[in-house]
N, C-alpha and C. Protein backbone atom coordinates (compact mmCIF):
# COMPACT_ATOMS: atom_id res chain seq x y z
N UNK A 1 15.58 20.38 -0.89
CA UNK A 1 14.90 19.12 -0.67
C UNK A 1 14.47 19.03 0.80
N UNK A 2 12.89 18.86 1.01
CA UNK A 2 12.69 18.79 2.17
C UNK A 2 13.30 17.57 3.12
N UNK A 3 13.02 17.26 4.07
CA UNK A 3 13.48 15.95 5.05
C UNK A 3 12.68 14.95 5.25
N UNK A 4 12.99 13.58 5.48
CA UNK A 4 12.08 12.71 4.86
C UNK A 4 10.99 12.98 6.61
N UNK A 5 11.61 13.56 7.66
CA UNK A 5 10.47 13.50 8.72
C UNK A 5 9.38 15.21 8.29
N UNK A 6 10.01 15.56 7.03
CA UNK A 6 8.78 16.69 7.02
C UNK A 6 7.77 16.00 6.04
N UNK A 7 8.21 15.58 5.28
CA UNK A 7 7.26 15.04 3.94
C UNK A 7 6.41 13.84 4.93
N UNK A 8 6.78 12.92 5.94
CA UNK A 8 5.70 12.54 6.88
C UNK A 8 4.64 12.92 7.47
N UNK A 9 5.40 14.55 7.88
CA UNK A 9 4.09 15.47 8.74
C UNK A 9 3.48 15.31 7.37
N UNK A 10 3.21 16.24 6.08
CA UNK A 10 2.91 15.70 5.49
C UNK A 10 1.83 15.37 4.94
N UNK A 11 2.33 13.55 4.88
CA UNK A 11 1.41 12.76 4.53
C UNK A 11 0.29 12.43 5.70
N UNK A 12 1.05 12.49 7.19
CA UNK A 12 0.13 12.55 8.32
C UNK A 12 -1.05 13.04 8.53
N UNK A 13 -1.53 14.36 7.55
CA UNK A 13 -2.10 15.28 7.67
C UNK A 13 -3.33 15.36 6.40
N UNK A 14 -2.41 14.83 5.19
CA UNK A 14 -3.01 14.34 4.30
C UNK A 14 -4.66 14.55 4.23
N UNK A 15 -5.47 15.09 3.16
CA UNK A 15 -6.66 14.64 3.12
C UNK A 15 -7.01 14.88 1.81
N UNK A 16 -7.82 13.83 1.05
CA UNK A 16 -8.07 13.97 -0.21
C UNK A 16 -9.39 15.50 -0.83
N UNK A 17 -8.32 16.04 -1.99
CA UNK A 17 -9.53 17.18 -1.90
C UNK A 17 -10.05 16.38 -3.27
N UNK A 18 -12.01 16.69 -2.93
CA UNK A 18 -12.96 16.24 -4.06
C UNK A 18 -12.52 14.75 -4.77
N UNK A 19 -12.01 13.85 -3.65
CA UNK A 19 -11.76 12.82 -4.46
C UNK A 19 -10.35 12.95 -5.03
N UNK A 20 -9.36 13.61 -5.13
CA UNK A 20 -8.11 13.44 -5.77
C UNK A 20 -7.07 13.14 -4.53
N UNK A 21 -6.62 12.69 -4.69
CA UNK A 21 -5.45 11.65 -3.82
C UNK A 21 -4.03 11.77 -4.59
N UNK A 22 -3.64 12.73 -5.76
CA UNK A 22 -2.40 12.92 -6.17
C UNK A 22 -1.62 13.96 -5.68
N UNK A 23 -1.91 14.92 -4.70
CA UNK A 23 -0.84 15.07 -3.57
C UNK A 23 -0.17 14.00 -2.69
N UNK A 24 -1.01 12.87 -2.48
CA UNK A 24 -0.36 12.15 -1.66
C UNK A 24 0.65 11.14 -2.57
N UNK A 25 -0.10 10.63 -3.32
CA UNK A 25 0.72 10.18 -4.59
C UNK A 25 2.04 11.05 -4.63
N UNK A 26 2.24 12.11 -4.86
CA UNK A 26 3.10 13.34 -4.73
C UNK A 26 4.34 12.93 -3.90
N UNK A 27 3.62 13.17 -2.14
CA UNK A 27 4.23 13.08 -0.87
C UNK A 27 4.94 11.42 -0.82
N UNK A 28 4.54 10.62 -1.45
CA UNK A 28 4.88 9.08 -1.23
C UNK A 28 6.31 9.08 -2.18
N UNK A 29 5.97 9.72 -3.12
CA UNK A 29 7.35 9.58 -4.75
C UNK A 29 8.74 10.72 -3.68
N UNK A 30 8.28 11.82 -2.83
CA UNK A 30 9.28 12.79 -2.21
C UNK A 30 9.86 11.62 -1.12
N UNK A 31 9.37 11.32 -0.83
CA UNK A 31 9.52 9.73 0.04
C UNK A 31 10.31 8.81 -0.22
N UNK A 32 9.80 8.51 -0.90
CA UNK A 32 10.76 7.47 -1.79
C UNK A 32 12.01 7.90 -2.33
N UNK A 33 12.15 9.00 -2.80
CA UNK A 33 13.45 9.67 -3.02
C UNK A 33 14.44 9.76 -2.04
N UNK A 34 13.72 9.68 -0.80
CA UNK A 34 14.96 9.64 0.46
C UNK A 34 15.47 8.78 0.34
N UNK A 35 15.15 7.59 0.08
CA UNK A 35 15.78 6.27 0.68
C UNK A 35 15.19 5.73 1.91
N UNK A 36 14.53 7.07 2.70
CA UNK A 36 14.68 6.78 4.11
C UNK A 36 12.82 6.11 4.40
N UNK A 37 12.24 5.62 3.40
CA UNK A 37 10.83 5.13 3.20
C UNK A 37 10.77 4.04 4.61
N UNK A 38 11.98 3.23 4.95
CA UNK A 38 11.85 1.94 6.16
C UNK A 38 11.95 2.75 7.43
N UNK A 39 12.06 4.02 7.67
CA UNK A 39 12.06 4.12 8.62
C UNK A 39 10.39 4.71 9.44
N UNK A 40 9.78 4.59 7.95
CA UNK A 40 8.40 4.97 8.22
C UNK A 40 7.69 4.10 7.97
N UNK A 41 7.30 2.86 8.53
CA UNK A 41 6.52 1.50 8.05
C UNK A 41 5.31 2.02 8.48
N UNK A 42 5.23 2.35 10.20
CA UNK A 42 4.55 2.74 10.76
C UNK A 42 3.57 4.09 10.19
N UNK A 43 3.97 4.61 10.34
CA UNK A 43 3.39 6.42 9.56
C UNK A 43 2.63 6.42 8.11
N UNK A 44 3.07 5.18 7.24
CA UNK A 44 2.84 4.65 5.94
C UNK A 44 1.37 3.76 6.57
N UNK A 45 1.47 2.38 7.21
CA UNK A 45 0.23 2.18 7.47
C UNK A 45 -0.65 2.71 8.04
N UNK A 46 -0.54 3.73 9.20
CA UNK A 46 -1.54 4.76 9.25
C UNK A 46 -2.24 5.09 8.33
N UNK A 47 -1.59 5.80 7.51
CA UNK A 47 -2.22 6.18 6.15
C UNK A 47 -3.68 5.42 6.37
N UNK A 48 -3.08 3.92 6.07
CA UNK A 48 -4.67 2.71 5.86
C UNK A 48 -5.32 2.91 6.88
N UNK A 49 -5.01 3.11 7.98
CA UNK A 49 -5.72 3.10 8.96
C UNK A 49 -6.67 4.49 9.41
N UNK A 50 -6.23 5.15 8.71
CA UNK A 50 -6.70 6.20 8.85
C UNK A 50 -7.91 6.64 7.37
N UNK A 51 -7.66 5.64 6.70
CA UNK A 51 -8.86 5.50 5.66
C UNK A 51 -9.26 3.89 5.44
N UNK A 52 -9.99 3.70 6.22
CA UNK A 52 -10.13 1.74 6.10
C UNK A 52 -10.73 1.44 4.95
N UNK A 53 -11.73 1.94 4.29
CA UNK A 53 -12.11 1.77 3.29
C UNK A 53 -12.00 2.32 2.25
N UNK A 54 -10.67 2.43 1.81
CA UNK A 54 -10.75 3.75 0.80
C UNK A 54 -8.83 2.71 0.39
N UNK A 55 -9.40 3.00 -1.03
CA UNK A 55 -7.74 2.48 -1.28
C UNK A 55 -6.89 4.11 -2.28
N UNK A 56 -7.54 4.71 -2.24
CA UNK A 56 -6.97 6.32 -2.40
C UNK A 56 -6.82 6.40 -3.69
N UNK A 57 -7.64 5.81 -4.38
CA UNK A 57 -7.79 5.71 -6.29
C UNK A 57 -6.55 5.27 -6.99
N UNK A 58 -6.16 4.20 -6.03
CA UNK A 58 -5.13 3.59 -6.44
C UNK A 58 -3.31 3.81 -5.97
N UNK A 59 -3.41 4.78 -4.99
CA UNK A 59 -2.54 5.82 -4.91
C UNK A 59 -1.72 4.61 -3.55
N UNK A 60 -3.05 4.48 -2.53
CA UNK A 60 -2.33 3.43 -1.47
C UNK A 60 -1.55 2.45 -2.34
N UNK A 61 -1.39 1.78 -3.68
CA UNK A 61 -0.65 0.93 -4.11
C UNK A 61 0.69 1.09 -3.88
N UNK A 62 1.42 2.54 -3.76
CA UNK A 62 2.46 3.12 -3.81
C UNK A 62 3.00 2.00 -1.95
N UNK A 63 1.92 2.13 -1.21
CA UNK A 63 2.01 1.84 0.01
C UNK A 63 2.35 0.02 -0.25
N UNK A 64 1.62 -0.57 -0.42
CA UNK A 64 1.45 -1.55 -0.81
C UNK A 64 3.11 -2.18 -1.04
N UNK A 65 3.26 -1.81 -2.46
CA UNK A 65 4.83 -1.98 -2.78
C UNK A 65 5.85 -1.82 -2.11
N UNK A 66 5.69 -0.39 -1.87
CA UNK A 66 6.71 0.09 -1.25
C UNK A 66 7.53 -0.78 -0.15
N UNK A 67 6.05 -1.02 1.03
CA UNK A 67 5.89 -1.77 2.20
C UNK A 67 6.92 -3.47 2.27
N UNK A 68 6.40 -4.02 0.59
CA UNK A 68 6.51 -5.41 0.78
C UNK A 68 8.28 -5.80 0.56
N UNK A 69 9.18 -4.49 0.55
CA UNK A 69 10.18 -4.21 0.60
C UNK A 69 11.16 -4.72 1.81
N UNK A 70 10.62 -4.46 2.31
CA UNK A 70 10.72 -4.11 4.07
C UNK A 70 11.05 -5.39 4.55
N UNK A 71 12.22 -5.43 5.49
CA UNK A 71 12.16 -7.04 6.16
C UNK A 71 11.09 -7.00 7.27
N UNK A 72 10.70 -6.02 7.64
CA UNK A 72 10.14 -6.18 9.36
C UNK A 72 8.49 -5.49 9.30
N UNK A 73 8.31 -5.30 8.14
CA UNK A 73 7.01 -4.99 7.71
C UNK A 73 5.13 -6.44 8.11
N UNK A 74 6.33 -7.16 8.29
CA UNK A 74 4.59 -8.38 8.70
C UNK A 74 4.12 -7.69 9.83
N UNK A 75 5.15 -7.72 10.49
CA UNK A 75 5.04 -7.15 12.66
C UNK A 75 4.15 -6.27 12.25
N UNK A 76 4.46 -4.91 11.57
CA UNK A 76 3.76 -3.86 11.66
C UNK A 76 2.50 -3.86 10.78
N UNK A 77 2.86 -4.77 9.49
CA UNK A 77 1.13 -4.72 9.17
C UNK A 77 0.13 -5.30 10.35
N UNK A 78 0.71 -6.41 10.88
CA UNK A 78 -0.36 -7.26 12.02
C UNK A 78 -0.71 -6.16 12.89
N UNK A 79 -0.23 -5.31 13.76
CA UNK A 79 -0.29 -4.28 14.59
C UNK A 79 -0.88 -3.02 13.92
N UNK A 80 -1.11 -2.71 12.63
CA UNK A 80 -2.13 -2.23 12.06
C UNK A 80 -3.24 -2.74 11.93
N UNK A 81 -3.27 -3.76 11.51
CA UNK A 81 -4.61 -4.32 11.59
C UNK A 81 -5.49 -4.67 12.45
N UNK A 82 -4.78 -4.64 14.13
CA UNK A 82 -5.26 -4.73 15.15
C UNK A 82 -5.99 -3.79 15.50
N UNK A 83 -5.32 -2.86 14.86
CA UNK A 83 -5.51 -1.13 15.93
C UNK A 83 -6.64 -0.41 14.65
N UNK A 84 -6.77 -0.89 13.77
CA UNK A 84 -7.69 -0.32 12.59
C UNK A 84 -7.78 -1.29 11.28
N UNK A 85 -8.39 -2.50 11.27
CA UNK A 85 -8.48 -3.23 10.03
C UNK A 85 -9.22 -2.27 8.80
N UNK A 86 -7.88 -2.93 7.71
CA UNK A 86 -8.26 -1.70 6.43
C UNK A 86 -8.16 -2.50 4.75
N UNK A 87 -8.94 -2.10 4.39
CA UNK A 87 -9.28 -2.72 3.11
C UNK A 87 -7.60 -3.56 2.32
N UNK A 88 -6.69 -1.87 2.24
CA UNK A 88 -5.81 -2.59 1.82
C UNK A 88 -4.52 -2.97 2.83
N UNK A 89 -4.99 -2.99 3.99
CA UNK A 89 -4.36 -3.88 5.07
C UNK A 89 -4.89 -5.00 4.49
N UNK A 90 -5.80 -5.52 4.45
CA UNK A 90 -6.70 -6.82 4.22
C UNK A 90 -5.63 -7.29 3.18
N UNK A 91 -6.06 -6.60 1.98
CA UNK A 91 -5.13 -6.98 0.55
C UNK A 91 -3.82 -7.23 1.04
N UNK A 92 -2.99 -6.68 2.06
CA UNK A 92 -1.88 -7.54 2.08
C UNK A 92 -1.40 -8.63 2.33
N UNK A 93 -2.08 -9.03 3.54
CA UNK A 93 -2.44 -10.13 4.19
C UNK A 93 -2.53 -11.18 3.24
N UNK A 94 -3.67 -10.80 2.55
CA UNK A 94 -4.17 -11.88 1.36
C UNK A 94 -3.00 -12.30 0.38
N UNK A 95 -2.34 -10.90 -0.18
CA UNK A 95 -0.74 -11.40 -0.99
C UNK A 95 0.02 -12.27 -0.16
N UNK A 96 0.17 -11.89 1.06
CA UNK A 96 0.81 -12.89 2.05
C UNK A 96 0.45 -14.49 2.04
N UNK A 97 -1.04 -14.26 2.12
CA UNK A 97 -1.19 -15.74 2.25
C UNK A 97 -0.78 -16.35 1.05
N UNK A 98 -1.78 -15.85 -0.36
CA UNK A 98 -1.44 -16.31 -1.42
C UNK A 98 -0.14 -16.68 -1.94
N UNK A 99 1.13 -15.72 -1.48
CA UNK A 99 2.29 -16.44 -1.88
C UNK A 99 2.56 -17.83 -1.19
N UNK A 100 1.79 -18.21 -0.69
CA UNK A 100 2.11 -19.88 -0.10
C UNK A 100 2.24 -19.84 1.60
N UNK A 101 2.50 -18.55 2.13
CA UNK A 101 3.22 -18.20 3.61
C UNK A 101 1.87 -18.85 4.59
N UNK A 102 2.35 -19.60 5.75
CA UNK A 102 1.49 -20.24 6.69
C UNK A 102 1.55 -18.76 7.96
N UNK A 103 2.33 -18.48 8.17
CA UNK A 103 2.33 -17.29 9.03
C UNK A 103 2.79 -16.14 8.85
N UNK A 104 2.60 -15.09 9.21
CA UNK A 104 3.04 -13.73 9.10
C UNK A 104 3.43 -13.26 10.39
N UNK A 105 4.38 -12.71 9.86
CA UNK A 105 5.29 -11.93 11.16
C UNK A 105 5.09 -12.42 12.65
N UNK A 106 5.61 -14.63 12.10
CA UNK A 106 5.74 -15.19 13.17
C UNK A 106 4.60 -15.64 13.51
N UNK A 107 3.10 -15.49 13.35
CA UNK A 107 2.06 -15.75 13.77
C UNK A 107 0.91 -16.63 12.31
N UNK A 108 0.17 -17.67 12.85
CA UNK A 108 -0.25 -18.70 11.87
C UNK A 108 -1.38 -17.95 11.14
N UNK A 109 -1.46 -17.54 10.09
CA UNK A 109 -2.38 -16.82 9.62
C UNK A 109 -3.71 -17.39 9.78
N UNK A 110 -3.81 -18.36 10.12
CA UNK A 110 -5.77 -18.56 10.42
C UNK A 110 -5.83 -17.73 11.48
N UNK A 111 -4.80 -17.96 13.04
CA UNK A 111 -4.82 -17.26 13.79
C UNK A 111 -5.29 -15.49 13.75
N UNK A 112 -4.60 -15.14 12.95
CA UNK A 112 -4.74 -13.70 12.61
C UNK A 112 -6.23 -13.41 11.94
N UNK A 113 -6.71 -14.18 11.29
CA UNK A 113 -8.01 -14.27 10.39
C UNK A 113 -9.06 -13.79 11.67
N UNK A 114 -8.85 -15.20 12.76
CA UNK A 114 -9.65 -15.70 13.53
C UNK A 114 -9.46 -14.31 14.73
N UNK A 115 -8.34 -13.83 14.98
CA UNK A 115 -8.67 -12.85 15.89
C UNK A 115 -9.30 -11.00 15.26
N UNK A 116 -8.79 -11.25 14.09
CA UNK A 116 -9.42 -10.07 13.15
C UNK A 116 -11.01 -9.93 12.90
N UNK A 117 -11.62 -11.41 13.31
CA UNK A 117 -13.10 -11.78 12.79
C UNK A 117 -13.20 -11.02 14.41
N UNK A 118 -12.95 -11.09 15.12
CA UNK A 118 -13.68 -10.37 16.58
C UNK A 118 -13.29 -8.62 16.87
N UNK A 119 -12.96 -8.60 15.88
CA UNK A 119 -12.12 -7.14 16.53
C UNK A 119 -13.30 -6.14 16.30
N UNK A 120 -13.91 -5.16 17.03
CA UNK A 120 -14.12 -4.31 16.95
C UNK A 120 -14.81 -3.18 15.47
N UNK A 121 -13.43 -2.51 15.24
CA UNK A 121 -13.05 -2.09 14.08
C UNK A 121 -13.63 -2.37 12.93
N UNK A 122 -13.97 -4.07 12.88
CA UNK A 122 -14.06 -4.51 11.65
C UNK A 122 -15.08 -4.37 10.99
N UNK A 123 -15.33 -3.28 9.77
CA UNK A 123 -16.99 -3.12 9.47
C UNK A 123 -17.25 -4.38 8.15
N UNK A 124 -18.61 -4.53 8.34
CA UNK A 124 -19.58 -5.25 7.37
C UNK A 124 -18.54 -5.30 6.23
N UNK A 125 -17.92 -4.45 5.51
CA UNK A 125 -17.72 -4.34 4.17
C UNK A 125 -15.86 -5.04 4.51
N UNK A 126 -15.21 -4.78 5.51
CA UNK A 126 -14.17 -5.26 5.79
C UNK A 126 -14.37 -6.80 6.15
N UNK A 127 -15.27 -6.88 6.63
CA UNK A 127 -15.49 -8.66 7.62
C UNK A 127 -15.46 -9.54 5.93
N UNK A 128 -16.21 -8.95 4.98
CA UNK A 128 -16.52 -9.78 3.36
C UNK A 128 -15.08 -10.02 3.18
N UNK A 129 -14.34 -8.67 2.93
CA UNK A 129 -13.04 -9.25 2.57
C UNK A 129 -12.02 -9.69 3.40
N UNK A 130 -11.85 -9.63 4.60
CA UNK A 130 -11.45 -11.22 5.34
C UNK A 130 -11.72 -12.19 5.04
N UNK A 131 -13.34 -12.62 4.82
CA UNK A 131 -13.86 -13.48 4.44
C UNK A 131 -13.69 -14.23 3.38
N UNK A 132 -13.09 -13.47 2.33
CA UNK A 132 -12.69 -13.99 1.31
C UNK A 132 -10.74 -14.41 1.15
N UNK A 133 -10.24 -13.63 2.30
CA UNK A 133 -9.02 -14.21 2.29
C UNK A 133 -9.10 -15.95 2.61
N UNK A 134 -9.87 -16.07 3.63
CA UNK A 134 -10.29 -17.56 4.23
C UNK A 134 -10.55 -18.43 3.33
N UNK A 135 -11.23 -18.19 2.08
CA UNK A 135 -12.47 -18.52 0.95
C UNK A 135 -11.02 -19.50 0.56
């Protein structure tokens, strides 16, 4: 059994061939078998950040879940989303709000909306779905 910091390199490295994303699917389940999935919140949202528009044919869901596990996971989605706003960064946010929550990881979610609407990063097709978290 490999170590949960090799199956990171990894997923780090990751790139979908012809559209298939079930190696990573793969690398996420070897992951999960550690136990040791919280010590990679960080390395896991990369992932998103490192594909902003792409939810990996469903495969980032693994991320998604996995993530909402986590006690200390808001901090680090917000600090992803700073450094690379991503489709299903967006989608979390949005579960966030939707469960009723006024802030995330300490901070008032319009706030976060409102500094995400200026960032950089944020393309045309990302700004819609912010836009619709607000909606």
């Amino acid at each position: 059994m490999r170590t949960s910091h090799d199956i990171v390199k990894g997923i780090a490295v990751f790139q979908p061939e012809d559209g298939n994303w079930l190696k990573l699917d793969a690398l996420f389940r070897e992951l999960w078998e550690t136990g040791e999935e919280e010590k990679f919140t960080v390395d896991l949202l990369h992932v998103l950040e490192r594909f902003p528009e792409e939810d990996g044919a469903g495969v980032f869901e693994s991320i998604v879940h996995g993530l909402e596990h986590f006690k200390t996971y808001e901090v680090e989605l917000l600090e992803s989303l700073n450094r690379q706003p991503s489709e299903v960064g967006l989608r979390m946010l949005r579960r966030i709000k939707n469960s009723g929550a006024k802030t995330v990881g300490g901070i008032d979610i319009r706030k976060v909306v409102t500094d995400l609407l200026s960032n950089e990063r944020l393309t045309p097709a990302l700004r819609q779905d912010l836009m619709e978290i607000i909606g």
